[in-house]
Protein backbone atom coordinates (compact mmCIF):
# COMPACT_ATOMS: atom_id res chain seq x y z
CA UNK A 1 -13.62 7.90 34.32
CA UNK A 2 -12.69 9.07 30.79
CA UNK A 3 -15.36 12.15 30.11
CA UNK A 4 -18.47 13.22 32.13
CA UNK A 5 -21.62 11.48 31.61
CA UNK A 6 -24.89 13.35 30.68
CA UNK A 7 -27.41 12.58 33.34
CA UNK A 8 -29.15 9.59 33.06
CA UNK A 9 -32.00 9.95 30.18
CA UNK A 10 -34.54 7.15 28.73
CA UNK A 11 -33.87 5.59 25.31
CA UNK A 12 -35.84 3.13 23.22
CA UNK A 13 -32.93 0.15 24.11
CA UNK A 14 -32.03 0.08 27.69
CA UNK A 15 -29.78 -2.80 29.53
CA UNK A 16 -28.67 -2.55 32.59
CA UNK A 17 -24.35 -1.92 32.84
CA UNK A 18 -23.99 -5.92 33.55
CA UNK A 19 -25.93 -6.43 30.55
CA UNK A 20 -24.01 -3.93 28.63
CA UNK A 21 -20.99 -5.56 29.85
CA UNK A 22 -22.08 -8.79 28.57
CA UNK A 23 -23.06 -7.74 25.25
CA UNK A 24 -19.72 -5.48 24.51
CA UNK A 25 -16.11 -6.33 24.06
CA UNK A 26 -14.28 -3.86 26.90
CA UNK A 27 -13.13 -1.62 24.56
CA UNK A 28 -16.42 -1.14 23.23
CA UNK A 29 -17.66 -0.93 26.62
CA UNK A 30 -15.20 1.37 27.86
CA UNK A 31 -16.30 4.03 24.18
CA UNK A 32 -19.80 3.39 24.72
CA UNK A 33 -20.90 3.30 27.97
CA UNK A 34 -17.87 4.68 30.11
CA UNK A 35 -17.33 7.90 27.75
CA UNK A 36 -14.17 6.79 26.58
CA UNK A 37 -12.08 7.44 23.34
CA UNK A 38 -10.18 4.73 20.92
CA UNK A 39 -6.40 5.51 19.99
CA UNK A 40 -6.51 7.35 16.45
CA UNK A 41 -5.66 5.40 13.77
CA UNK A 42 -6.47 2.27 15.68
CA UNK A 43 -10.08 0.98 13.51
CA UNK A 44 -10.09 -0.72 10.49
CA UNK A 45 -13.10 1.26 9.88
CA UNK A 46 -11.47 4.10 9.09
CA UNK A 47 -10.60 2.53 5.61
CA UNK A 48 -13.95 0.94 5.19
CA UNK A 49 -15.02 2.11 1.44
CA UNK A 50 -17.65 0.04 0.29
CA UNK A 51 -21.42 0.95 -0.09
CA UNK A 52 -23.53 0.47 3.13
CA UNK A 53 -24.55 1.87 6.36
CA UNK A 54 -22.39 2.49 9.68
CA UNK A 55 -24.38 1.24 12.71
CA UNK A 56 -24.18 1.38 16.84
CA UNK A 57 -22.20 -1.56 18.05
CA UNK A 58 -24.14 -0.89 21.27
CA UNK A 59 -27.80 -1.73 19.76
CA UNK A 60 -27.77 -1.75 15.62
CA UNK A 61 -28.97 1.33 14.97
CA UNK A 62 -28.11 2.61 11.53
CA UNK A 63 -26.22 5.55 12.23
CA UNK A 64 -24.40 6.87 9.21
CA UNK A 65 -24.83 6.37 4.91
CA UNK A 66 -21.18 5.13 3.85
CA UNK A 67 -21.42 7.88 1.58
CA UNK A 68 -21.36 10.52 4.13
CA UNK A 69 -18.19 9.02 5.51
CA UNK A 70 -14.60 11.13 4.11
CA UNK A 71 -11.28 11.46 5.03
CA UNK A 72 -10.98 14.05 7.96
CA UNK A 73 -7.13 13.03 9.04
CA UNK A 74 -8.03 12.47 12.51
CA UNK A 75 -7.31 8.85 12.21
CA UNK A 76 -11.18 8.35 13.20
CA UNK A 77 -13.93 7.52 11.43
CA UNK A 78 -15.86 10.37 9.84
CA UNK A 79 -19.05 11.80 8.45
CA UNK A 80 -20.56 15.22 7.52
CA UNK A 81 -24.42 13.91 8.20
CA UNK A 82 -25.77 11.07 10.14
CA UNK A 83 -29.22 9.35 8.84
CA UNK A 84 -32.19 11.64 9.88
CA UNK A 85 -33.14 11.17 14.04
CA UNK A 86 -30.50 8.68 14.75
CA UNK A 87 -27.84 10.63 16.89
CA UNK A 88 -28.63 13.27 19.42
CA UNK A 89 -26.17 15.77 20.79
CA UNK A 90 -25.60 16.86 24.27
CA UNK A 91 -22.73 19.62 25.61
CA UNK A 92 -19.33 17.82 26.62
CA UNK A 93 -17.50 19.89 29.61
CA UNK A 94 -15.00 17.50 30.14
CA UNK A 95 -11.13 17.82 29.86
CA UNK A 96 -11.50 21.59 30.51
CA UNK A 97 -13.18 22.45 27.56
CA UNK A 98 -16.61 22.24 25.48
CA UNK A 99 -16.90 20.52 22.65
CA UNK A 100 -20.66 18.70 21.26
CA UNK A 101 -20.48 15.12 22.05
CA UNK A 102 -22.17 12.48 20.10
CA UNK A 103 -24.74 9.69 21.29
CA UNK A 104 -26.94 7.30 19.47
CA UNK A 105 -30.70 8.25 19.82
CA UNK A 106 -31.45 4.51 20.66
CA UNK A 107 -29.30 3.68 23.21
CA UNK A 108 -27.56 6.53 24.22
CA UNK A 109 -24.23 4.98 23.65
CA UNK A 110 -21.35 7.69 23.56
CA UNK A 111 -20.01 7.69 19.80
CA UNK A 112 -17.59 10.43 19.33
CA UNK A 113 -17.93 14.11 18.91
CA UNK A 114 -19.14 16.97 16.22
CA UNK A 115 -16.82 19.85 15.33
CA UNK A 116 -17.97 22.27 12.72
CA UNK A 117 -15.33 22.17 10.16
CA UNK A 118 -16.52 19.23 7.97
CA UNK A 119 -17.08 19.42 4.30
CA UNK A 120 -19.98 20.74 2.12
CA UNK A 121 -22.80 19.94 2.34
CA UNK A 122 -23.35 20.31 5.93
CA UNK A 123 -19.74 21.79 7.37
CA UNK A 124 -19.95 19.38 9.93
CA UNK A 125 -17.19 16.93 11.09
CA UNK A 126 -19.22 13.83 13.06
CA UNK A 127 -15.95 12.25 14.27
CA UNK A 128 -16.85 9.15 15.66
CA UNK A 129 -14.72 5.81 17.65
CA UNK A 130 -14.59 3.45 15.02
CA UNK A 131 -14.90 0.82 18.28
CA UNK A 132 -18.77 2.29 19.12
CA UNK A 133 -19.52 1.23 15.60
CA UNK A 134 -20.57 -1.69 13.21
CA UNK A 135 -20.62 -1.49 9.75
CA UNK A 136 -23.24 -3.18 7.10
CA UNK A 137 -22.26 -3.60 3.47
CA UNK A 138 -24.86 -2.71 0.75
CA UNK A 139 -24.75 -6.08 -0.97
């Protein structure tokens, strides 16, 4: 097991793990659903620049504006806002420390985790797996 899970909560989209498993590539499955974390540097989203909206590879929720998305250095994808009830938050005690970690509201799919040390307007750092996402271009 890579992090703790939260205890098990309701969401709008629920499968059960074999159906997870049968909708996700592994690695996706191991980010998502198993709490895990990609190698940095390691998605192509992390140079994805065009106008559009980031989504949950889990269940297509639009997660992020591609104009909230800048270049933290992390080698992950991130953003300093999501779009407005899409991601909820829950305290991450794993690895012997706390840190906020990241779900989608829909599915409760692990994304990544929020640090406060992102840019204006918000000062907030949503670093997220590039592997728990999707990404839809504006056009």
């Amino acid at each position: 097991m890579f992090g703790a899970k939260p205890a098990p909560q309701s969401f709008p989209v629920s499968k059960t793990e074999a159906e997870w498993r049968a909708i996700l590539r592994p690695d996706a499955y191991r980010v998502l659903r198993e709490h895990g974390t990609e190698r940095a540097g390691t998605s192509p989203l992390n140079n994805e620049k065009r106008a559009g909206t980031f989504t949950c590879a889990g269940c297509g929720t639009a997660l992020f504006q591609a104009d909230t998305k800048f270049e933290s250095g992390t080698g992950w994808p991130s953003f300093f806002a999501p779009i407005d009830g899409a991601v909820a938050t829950t305290t991450d005690r794993s690895f012997f420390m706390t840190r906020t970690e990241v779900h989608c509201a829909h599915c409760g799919g692990h994304l990544g985790h929020v640090f406060p040390d992102g840019p204006p307007p918000t000062g907030q750092r949503y670093c997220m797996n590039g592997v728990s996402l999707g990404f839809m271009p504006a056009d």
